[in-house]
C-alpha atoms as a PDB file:
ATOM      1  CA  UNK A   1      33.871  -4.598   4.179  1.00  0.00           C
ATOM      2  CA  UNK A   2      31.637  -5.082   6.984  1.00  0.00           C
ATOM      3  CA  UNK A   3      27.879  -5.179   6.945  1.00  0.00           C
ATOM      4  CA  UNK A   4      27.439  -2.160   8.919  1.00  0.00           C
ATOM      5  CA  UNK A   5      30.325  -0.665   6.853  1.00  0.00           C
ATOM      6  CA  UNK A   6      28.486  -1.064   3.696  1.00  0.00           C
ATOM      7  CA  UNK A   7      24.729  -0.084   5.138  1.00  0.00           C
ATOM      8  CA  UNK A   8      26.873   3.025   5.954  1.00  0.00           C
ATOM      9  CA  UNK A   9      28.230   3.652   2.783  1.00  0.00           C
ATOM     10  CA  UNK A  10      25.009   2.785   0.858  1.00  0.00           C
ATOM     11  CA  UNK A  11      22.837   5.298   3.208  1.00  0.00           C
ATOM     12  CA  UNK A  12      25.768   7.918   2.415  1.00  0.00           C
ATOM     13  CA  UNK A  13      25.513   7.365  -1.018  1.00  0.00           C
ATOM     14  CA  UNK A  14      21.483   7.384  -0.883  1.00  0.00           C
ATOM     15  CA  UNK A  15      21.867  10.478   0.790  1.00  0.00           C
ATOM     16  CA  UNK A  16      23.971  12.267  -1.556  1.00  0.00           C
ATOM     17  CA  UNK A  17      21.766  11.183  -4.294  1.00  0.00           C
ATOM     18  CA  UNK A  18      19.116  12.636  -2.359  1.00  0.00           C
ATOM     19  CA  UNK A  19      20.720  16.140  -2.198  1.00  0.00           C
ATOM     20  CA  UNK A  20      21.757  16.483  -5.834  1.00  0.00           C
ATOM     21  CA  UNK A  21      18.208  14.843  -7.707  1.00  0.00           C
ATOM     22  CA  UNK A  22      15.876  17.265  -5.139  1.00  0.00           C
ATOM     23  CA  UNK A  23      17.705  20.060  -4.833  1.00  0.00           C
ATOM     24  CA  UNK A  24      19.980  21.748  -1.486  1.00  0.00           C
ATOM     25  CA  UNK A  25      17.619  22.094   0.574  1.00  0.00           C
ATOM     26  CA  UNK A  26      18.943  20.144   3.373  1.00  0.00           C
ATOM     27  CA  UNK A  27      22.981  18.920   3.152  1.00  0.00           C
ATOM     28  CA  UNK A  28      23.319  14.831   3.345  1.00  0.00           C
ATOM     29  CA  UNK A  29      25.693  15.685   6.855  1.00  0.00           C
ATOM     30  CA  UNK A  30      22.792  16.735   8.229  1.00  0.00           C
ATOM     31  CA  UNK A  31      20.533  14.365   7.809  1.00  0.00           C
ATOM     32  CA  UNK A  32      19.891  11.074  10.059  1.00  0.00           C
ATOM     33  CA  UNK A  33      17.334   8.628   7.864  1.00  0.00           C
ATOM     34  CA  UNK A  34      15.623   4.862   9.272  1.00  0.00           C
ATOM     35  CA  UNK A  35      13.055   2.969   8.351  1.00  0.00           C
ATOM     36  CA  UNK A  36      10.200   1.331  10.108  1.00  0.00           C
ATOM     37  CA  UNK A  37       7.372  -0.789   8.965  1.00  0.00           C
ATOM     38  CA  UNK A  38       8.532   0.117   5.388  1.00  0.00           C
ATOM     39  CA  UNK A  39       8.628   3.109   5.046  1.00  0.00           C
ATOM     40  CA  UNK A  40      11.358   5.754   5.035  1.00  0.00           C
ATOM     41  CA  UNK A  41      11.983   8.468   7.087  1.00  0.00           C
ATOM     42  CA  UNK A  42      14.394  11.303   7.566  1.00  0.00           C
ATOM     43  CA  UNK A  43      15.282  13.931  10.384  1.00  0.00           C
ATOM     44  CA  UNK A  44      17.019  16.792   9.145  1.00  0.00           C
ATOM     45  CA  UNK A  45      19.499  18.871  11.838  1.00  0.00           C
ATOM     46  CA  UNK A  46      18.481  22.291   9.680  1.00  0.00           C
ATOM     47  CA  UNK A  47      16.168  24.853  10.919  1.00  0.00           C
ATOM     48  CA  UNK A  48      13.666  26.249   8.725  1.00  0.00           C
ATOM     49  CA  UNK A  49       9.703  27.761   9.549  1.00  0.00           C
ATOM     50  CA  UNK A  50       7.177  25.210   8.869  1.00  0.00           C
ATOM     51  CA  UNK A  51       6.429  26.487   5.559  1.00  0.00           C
ATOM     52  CA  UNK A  52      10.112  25.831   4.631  1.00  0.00           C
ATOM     53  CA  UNK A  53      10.412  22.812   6.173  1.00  0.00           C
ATOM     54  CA  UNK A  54       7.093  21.353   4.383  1.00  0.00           C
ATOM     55  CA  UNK A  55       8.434  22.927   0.461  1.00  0.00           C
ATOM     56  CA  UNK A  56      11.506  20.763   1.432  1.00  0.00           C
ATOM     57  CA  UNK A  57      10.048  17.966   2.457  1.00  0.00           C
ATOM     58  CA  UNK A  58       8.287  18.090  -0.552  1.00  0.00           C
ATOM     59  CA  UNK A  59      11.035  19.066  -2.763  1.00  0.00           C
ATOM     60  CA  UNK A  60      12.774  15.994  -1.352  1.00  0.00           C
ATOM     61  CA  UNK A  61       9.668  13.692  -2.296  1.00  0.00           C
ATOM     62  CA  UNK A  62       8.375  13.263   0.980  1.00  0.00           C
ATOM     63  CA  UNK A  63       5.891  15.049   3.276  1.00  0.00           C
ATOM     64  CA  UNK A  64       6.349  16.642   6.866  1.00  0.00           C
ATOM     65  CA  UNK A  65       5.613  13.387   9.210  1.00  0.00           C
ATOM     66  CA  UNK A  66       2.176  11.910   9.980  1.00  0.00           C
ATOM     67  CA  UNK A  67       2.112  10.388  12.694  1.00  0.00           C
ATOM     68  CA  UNK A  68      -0.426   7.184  12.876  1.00  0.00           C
ATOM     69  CA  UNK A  69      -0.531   5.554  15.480  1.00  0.00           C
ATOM     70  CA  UNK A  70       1.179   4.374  19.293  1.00  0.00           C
ATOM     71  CA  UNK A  71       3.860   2.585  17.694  1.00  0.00           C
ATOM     72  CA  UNK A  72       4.819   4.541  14.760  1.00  0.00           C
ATOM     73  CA  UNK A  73       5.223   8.058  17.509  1.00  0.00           C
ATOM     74  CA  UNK A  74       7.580   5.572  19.445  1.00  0.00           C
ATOM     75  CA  UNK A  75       9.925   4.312  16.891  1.00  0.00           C
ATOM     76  CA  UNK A  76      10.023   8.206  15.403  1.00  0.00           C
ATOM     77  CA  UNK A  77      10.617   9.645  19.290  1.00  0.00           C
ATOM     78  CA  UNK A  78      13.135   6.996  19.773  1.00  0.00           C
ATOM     79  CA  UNK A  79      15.183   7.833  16.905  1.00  0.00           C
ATOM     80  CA  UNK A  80      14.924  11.729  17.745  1.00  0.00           C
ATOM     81  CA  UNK A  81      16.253  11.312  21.070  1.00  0.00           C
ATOM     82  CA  UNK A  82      18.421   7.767  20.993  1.00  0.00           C
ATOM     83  CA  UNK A  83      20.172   8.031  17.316  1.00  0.00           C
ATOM     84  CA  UNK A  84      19.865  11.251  15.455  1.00  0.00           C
ATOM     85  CA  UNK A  85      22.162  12.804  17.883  1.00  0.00           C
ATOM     86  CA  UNK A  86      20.319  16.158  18.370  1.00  0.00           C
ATOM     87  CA  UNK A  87      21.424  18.737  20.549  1.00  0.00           C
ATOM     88  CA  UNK A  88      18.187  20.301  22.193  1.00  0.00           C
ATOM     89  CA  UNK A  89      19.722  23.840  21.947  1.00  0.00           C
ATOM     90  CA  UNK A  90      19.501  24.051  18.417  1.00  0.00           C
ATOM     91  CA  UNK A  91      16.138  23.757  17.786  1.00  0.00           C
ATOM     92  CA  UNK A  92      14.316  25.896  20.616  1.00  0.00           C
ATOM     93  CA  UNK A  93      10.690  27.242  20.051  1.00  0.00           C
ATOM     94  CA  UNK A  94      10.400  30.172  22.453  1.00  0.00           C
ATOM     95  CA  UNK A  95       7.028  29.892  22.245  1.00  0.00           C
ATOM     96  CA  UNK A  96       6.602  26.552  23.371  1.00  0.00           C
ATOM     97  CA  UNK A  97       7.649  26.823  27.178  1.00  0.00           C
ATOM     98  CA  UNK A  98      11.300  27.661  25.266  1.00  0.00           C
ATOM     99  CA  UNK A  99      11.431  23.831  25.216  1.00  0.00           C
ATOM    100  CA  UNK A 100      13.138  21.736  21.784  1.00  0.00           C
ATOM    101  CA  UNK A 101      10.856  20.463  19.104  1.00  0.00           C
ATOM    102  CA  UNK A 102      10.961  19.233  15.674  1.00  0.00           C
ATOM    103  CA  UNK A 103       8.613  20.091  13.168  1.00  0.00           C
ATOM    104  CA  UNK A 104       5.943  17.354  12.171  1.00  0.00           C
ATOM    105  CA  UNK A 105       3.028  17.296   9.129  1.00  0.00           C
ATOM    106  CA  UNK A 106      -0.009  18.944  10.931  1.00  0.00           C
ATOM    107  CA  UNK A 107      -1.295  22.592  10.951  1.00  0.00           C
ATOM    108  CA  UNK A 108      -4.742  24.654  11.978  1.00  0.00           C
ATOM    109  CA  UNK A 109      -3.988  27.386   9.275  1.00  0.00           C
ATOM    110  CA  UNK A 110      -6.990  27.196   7.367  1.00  0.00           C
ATOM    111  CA  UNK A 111      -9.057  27.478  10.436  1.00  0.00           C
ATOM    112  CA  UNK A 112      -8.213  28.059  14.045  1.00  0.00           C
ATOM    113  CA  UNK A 113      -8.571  24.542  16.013  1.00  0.00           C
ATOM    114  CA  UNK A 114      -9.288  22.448  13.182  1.00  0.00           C
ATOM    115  CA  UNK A 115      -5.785  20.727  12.848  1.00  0.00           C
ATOM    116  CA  UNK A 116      -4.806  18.576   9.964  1.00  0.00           C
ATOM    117  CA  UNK A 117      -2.845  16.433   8.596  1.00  0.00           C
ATOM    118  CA  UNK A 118      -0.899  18.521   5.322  1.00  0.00           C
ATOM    119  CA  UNK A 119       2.536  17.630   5.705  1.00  0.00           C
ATOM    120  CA  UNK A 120       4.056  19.189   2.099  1.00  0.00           C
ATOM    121  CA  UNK A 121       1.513  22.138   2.645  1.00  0.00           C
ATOM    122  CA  UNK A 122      -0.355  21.451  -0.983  1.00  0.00           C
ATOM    123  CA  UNK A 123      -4.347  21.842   1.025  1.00  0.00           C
ATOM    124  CA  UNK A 124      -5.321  18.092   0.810  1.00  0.00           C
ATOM    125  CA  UNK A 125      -5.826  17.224   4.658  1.00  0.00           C
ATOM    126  CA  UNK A 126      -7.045  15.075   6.383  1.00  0.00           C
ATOM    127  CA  UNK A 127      -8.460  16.248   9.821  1.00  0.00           C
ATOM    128  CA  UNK A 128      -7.857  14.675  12.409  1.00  0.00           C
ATOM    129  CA  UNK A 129      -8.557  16.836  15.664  1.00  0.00           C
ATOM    130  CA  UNK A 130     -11.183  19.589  16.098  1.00  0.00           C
ATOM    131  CA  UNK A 131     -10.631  22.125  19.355  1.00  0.00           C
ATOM    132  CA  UNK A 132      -8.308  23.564  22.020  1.00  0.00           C
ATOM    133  CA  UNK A 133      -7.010  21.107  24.594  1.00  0.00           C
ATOM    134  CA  UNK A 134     -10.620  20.195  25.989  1.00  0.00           C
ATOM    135  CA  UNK A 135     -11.310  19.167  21.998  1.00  0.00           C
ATOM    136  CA  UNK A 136     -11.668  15.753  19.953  1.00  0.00           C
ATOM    137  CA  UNK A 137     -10.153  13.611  17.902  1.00  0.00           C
ATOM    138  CA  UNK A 138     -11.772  12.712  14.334  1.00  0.00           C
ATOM    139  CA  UNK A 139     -12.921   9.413  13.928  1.00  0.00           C
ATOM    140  CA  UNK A 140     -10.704   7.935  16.876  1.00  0.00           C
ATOM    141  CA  UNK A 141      -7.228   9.241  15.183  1.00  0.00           C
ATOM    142  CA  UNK A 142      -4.267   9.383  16.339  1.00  0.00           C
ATOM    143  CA  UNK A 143      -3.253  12.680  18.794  1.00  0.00           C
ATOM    144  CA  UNK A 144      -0.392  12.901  21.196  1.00  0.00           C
ATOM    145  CA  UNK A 145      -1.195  16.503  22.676  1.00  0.00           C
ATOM    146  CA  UNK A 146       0.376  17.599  26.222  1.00  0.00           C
ATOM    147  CA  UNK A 147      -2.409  20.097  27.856  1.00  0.00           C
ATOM    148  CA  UNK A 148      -2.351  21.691  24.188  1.00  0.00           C
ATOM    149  CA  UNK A 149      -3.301  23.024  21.626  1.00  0.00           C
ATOM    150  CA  UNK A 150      -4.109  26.456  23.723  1.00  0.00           C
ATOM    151  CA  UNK A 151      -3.406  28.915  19.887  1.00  0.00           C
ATOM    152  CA  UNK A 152      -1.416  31.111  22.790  1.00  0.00           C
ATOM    153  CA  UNK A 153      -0.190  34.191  20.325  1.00  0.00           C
ATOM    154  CA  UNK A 154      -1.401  32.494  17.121  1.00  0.00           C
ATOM    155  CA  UNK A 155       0.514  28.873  17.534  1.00  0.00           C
ATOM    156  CA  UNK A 156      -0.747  27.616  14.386  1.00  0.00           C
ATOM    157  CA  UNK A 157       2.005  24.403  13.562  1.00  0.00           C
ATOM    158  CA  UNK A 158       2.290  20.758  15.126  1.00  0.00           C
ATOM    159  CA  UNK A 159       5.975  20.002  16.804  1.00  0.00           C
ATOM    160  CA  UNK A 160       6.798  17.260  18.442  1.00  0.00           C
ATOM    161  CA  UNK A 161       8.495  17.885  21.960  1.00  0.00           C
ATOM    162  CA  UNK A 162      12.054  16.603  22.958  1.00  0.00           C
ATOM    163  CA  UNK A 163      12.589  17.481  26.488  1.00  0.00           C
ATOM    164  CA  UNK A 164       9.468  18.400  27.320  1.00  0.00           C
ATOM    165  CA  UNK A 165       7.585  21.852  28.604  1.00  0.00           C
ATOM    166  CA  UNK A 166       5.517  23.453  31.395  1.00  0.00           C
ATOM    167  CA  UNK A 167       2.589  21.998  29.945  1.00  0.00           C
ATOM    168  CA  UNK A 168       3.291  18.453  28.321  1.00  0.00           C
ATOM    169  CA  UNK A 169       6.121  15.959  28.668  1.00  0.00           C
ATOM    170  CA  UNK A 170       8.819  14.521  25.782  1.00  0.00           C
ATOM    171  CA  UNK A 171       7.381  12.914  23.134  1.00  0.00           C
ATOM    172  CA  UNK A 172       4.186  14.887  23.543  1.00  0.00           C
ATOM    173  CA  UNK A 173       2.639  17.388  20.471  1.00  0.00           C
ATOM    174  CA  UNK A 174       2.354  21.289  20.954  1.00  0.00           C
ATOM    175  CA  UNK A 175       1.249  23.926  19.035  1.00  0.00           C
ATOM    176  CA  UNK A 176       3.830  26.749  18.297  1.00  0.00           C
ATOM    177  CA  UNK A 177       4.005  29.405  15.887  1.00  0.00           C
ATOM    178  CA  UNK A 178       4.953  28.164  12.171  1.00  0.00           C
ATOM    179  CA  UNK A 179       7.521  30.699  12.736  1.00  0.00           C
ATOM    180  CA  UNK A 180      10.039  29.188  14.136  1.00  0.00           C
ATOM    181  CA  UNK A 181      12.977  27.437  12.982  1.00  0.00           C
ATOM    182  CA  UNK A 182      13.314  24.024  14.259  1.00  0.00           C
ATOM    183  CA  UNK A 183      14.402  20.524  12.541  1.00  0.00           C
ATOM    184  CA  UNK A 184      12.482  18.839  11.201  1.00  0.00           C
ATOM    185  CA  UNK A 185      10.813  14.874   9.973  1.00  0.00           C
ATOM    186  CA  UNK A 186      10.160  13.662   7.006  1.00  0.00           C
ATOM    187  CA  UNK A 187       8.522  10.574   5.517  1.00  0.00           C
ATOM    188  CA  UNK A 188       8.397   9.089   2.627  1.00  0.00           C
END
């Protein structure tokens, strides 16, 4: 067997394993996993709120994505769009200039414009941006807003744009409502 034949195979099997020890919440056909600077992530091709993307995340093991830094935001936006073979029409927030998104571990719920960083939803953050679009980052972290967050209707969870929107360009971070159902990244 070939070595890409048997990374295949392996990944399927880790996958399946995946699906039966945490649970359904997101079927192994529908989920494209890589790593990068070891660690492990996963995008899952289901749509689900925030709130339902986070309990999976963390009924997989993982957390809804935090993103870092430069490089780690590259290697995640170049697997979205190069390899996980998402079609933009399937995961639509209205909301968000009706542009495609996928959810990622950040949220102002607590309080409005305080965003942090609580990817499986359990309350222990880490804050990393304070404000609308003319705010600031914490302690020099990492952001990748378009002209955002604006709260426009009560946008209250982070997703990471595919394609872009009237306000920000692919790749960039938007506020929409946790209401929507969009895929999703997880890390482990």
């Amino acid at each position: 067997m070939k070595t890409k034949a048997k990374k295949a195979l392996v990944l399927t099997i880790f996958q399946l394993s995946m699906y039966i020890t945490f649970g359904q919440c997101a079927s192994p056909s529908n989920i494209h996993s890589f790593t990068y600077k070891g660690k492990t992530y996963e995008i899952i091709k289901e749509n689900k709120t925030w709130v339902e993307a986070s309990a999976c995340a963390k009924k997989r093991g993982g957390i809804l994505v935090e993103i870092n830094d430069t490089d780690e935001q590259n290697a995640i936006y170049s697997e979205l769009v190069s390899k996980a073979h998402i079609n933009n029409n399937n995961t639509i927030a209205q909301d968000g200039g009706g542009g495609a998104y996928v959810w990622i571990g950040a949220n102002d719920f607590a309080t409005e414009g305080s965003w942090v960083w609580d990817g499986n939803n359990d309350k222990k953050v880490t804050l990393f941006w304070v404000g609308d679009r003319s705010g600031n980052a914490i302690d020099g972290l990492f952001n990748n807003w378009g002209d955002e967050p604006d709260d426009y209707g009560g946008q209250d969870a982070l997703g990471l744009s595919l394609n872009g929107w009237p306000l920000g360009e692919a790749g960039q971070w938007n506020d929409v409502d946790h209401n929507n159902e969009l895929y999703f990244v997880i890390e482990y």
